[in-house]
Protein backbone atom coordinates (compact mmCIF):
# COMPACT_ATOMS: atom_id res chain seq x y z
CA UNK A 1 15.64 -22.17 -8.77
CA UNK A 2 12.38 -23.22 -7.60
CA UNK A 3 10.07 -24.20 -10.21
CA UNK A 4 6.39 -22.11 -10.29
CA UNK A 5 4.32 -25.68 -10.43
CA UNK A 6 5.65 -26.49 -7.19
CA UNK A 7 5.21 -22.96 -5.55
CA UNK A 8 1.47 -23.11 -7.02
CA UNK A 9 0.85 -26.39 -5.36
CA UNK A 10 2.42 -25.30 -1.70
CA UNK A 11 0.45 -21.69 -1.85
CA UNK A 12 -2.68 -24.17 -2.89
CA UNK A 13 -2.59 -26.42 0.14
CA UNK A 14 -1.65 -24.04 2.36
CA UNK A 15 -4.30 -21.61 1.33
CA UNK A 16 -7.07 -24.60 1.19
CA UNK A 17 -6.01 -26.25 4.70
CA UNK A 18 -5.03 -29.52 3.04
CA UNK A 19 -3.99 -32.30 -0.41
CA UNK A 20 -7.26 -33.11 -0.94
CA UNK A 21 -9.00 -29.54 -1.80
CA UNK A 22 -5.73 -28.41 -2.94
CA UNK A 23 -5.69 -31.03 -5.68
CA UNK A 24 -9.15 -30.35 -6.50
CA UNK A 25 -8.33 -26.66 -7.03
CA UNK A 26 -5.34 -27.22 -9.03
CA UNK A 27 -7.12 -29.86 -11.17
CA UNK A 28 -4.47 -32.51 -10.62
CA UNK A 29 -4.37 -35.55 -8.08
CA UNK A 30 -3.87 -35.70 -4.29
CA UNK A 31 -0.71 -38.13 -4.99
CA UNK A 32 0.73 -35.67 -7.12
CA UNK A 33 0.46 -32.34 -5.12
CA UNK A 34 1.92 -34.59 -2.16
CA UNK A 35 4.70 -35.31 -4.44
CA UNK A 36 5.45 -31.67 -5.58
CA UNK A 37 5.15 -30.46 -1.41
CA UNK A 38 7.89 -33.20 -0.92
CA UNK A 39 10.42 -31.79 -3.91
CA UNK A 40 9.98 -28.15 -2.67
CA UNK A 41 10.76 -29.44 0.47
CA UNK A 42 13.99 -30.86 -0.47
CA UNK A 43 14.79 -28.26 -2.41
CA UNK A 44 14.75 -26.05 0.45
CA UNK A 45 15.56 -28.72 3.03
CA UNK A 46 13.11 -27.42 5.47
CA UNK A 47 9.80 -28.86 6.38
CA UNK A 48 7.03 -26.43 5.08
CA UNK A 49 4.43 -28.28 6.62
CA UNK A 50 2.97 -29.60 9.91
CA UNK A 51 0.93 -33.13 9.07
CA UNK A 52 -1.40 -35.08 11.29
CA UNK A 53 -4.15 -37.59 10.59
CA UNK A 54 -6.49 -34.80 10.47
CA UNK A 55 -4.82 -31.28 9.94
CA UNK A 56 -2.10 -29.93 7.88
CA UNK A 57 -0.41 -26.53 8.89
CA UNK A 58 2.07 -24.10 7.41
CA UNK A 59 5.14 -24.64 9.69
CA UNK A 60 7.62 -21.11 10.33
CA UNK A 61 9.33 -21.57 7.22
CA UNK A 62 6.47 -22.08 5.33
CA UNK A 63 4.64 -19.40 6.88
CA UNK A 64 7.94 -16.98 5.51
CA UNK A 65 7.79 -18.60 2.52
CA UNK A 66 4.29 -18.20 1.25
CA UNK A 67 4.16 -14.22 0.80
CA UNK A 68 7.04 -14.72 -1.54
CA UNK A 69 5.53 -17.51 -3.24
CA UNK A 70 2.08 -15.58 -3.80
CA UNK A 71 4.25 -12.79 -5.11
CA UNK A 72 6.19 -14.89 -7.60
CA UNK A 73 3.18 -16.42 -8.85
CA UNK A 74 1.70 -12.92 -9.51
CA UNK A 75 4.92 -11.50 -11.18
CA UNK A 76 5.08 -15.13 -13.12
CA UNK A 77 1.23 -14.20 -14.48
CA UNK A 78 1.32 -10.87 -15.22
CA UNK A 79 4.57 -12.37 -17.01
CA UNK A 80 2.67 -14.75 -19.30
CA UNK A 81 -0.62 -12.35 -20.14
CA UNK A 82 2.30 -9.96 -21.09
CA UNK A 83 3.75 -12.12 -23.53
CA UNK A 84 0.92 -13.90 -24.65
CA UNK A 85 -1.56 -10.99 -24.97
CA UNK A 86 -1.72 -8.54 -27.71
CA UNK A 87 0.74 -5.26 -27.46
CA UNK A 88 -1.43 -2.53 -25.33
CA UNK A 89 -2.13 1.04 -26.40
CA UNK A 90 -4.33 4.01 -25.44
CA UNK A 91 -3.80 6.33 -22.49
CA UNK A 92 -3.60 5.15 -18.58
CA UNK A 93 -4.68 8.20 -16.71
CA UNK A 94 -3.19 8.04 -12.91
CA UNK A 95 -3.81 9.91 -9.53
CA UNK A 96 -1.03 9.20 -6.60
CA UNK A 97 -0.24 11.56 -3.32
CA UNK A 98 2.90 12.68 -3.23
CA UNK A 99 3.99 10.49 -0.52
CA UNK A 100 3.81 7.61 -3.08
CA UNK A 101 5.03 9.53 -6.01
CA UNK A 102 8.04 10.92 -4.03
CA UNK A 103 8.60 7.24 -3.53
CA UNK A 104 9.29 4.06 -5.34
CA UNK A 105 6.68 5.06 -7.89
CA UNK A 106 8.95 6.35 -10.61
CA UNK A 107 10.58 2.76 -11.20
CA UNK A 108 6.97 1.50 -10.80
CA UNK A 109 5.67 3.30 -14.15
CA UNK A 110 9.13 2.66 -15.91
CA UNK A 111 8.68 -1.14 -15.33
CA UNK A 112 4.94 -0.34 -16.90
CA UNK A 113 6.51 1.64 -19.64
CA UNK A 114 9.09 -1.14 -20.58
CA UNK A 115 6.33 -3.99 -21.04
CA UNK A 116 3.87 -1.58 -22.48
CA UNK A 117 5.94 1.01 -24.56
CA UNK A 118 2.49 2.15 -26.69
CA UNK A 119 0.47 2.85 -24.05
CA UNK A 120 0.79 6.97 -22.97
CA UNK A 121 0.76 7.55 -19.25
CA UNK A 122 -0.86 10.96 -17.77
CA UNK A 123 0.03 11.67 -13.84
CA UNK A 124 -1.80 13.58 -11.60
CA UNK A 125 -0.08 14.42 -7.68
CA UNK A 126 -2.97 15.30 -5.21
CA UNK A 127 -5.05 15.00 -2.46
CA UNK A 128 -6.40 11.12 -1.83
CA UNK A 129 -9.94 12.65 -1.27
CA UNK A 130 -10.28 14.41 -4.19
CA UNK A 131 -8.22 11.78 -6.69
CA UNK A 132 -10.69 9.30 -5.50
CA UNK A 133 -13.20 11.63 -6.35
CA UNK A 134 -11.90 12.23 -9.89
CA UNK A 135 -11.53 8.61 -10.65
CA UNK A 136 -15.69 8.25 -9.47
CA UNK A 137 -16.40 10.95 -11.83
CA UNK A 138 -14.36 8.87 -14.83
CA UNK A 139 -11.95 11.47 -14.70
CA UNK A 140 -9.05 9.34 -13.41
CA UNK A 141 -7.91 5.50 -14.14
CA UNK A 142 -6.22 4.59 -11.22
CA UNK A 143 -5.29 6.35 -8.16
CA UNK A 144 -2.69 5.38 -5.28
CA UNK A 145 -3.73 7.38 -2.71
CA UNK A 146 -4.84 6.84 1.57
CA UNK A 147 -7.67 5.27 2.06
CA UNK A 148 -10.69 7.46 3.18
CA UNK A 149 -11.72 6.72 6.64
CA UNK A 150 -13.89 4.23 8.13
CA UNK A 151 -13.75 2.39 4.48
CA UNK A 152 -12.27 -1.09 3.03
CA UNK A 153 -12.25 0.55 -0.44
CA UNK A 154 -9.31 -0.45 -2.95
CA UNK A 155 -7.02 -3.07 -2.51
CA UNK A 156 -4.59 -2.56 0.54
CA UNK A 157 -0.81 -1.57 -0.39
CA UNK A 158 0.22 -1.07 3.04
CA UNK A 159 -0.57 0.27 6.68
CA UNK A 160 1.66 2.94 8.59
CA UNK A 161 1.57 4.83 11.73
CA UNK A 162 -0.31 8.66 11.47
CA UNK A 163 2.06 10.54 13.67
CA UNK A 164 1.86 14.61 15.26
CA UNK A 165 5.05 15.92 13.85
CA UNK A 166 6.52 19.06 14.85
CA UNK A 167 9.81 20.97 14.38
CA UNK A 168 12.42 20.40 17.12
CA UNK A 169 12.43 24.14 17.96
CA UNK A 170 8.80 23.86 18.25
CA UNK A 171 7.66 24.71 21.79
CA UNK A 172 3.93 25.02 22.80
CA UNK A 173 2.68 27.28 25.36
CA UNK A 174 0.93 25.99 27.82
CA UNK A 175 -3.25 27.14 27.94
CA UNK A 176 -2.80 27.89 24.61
CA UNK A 177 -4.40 27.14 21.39
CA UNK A 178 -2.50 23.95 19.49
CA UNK A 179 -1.58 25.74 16.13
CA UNK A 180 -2.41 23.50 13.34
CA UNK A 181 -1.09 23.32 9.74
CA UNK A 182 -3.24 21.15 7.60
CA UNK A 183 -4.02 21.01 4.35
CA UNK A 184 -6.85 23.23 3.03
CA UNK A 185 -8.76 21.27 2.12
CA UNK A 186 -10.57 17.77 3.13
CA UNK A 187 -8.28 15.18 3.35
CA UNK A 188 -7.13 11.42 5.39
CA UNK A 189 -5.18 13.51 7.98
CA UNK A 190 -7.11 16.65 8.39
CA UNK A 191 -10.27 14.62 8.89
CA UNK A 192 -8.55 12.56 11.62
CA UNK A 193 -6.41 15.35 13.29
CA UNK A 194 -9.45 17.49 13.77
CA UNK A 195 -11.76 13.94 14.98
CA UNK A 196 -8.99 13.15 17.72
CA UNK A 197 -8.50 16.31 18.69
CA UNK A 198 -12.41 17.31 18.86
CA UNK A 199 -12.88 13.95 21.31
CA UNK A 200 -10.20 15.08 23.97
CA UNK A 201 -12.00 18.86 23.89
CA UNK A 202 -8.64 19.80 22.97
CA UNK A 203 -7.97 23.74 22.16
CA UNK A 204 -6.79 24.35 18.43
CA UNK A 205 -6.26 26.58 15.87
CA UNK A 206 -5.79 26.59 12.35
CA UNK A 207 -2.73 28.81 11.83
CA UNK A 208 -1.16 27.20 8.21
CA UNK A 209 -2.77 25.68 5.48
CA UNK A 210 -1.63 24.44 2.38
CA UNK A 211 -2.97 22.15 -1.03
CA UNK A 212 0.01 20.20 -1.03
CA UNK A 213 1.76 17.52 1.06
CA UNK A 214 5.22 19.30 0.77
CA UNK A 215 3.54 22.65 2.00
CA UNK A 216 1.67 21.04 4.31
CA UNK A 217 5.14 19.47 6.01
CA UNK A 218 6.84 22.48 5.19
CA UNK A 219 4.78 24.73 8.01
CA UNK A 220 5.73 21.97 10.62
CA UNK A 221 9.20 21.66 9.01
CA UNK A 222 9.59 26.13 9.85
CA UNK A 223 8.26 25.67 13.63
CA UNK A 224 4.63 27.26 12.82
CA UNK A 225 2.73 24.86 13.65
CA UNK A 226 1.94 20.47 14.70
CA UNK A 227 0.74 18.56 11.70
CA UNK A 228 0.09 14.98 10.59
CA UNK A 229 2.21 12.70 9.06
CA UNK A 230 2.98 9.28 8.11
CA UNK A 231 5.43 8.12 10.14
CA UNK A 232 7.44 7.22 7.03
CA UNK A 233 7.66 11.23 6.15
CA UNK A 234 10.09 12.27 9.19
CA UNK A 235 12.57 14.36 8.08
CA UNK A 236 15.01 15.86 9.56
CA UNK A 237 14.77 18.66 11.45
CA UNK A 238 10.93 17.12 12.22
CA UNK A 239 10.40 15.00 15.58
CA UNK A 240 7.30 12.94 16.56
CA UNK A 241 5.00 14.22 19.59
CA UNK A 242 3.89 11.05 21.44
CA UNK A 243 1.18 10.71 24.01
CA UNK A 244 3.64 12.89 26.91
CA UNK A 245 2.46 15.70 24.74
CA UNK A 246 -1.16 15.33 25.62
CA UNK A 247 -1.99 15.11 22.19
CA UNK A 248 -4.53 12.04 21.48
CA UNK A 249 -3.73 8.92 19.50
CA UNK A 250 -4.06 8.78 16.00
CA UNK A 251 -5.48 6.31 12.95
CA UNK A 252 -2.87 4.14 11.15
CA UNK A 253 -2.84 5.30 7.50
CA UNK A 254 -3.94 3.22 4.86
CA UNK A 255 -2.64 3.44 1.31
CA UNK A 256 -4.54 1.85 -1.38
CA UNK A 257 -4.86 1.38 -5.38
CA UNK A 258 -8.29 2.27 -6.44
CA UNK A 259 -9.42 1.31 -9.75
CA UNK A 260 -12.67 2.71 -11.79
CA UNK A 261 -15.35 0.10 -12.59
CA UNK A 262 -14.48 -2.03 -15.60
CA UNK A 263 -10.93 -0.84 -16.27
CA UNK A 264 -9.76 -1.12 -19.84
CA UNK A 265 -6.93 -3.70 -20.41
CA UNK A 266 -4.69 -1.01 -20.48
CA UNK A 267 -5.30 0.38 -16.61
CA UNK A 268 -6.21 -3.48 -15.66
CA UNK A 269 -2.07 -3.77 -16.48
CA UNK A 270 -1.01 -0.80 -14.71
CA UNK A 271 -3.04 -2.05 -11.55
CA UNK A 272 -1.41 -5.35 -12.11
CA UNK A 273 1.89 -3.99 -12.10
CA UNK A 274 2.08 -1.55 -8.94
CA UNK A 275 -0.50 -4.68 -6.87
CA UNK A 276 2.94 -7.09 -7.68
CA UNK A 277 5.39 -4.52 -6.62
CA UNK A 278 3.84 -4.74 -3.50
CA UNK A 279 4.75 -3.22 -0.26
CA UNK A 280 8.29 -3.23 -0.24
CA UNK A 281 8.71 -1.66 -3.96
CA UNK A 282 5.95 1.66 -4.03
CA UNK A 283 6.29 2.47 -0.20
CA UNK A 284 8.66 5.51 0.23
CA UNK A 285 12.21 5.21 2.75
CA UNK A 286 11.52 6.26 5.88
CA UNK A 287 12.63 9.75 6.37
């Protein structure tokens, strides 16, 4: 098993560009880190690193190994302040979209629940526009919701394709208006379905709203109506419209974990915990 001192030191130099800084950072000596490099490196008998006189740089296995690394280190930390940290209590409050909570997100807050057993959990499933709204008026802890357009706010959980999804008995007419379902209020995809289509002069019309996520896919799902999706939420019985359709290109979706200003311990751990998950844990199966 390979030990966290030496992942530390590897994610060090490869994140600094060399020994030197690297041993600087980590407080120890350039002999040392060099040493630690060379014993991961046997104990994965492959070369991590490209070295010349001047440069050192992350070869393919070390570029595959270093997102795991950073990810062990984080699960290894919020392992220690866990157990060397007083027991947590109070109440986390948490917004998430459904395409999160109909997810991986379950096992996310029972891992939470396990390490923090006195601290109460309250979930809210919305809209990202209006969680993130909540959580600026204190109303809200954390939310895990899309990112609003045009913004680099909250720490990036992952990127996926925005996709026109219809039913595969949908047929449009041709010269007529593109019926729409969307949901009724402002949200990531309405704001960008109506943007694209507004750009190509496009004909459309509104024919099925709904406040939820499951509505919203729901008028696709019965042949009403086009609507916006991650690409992740094909079902069956849904198929994507691509450019053939003449429908315009659409913005990637970005989900993210927002976080009020000066969290309490209590949310600081619950942001902790779904940040470490990561990716491959909170993002739901593709359809």
């Amino acid at each position: 098993m390979m030990e966290f001192d030496l992942l530390r030191s590897f994610v060090a130099v490869a994140e600094c560009g060399g020994f030197h800084r690297a041993a600087d950072q980590l407080n120890l000596t350039q002999s040392t880190v060099s040493q630690q490099i060379k014993r991961l490196e046997l104990e994965t008998k492959r070369p991590l690193f490209r070295r010349t006189t001047r440069t050192v740089a992350l070869t393919d296995d070390g570029e595959m190994l270093l997102g795991d690394a950073r990810r062990l280190l984080q699960l290894e930390e919020a392992a220690r302040r866990r157990l060397t940290s007083p027991p947590l209590s109070g109440t986390v409050r948490l917004g998430a979209v459904e395409e999160v909570a109909g997810g991986s997100l379950p096992p996310a807050l029972g891992l939470f629940a396990s390490s923090h057993p006195n601290v109460k959990l309250e979930v809210n499933i919305g809209v990202s526009l209006p969680l993130i709204e909540q959580l600026d008026d204190g109303r809200l802890d954390v939310v895990f919701a899309k990112r609003p357009l045009g913004t680099s706010r909250g720490r990036l959980a992952w990127r996926e394709p925005m996709v026109w999804a219809a039913a595969k008995t949908f047929e449009h007419v041709s010269g007529a208006a593109l019926p729409l379902a969307l949901y009724r209020e402002h949200s990531v995809s309405r704001d960008a379905a109506l943007i694209a289509l507004r750009e190509r002069e496009l004909v459309w019309q509104i024919v099925y709203t709904s406040p939820s996520f499951t509505g919203v896919r729901a008028g696709a799902l019965a042949g009403l109506a086009i609507t916006p999706l991650p690409a992740s939420a094909i079902v069956a019985g849904l198929r994507v419209l691509g450019v053939e359709s003449g429908l315009p290109p659409l913005p990637d979706f970005e989900f993210a974990i927002f976080e009020r200003k000066r969290p309490d311990a209590a949310a600081a751990a619950l942001t902790a915990v779904l940040v470490s998950l990561g990716q491959t844990a909170i993002r739901p199966p593709a359809g």
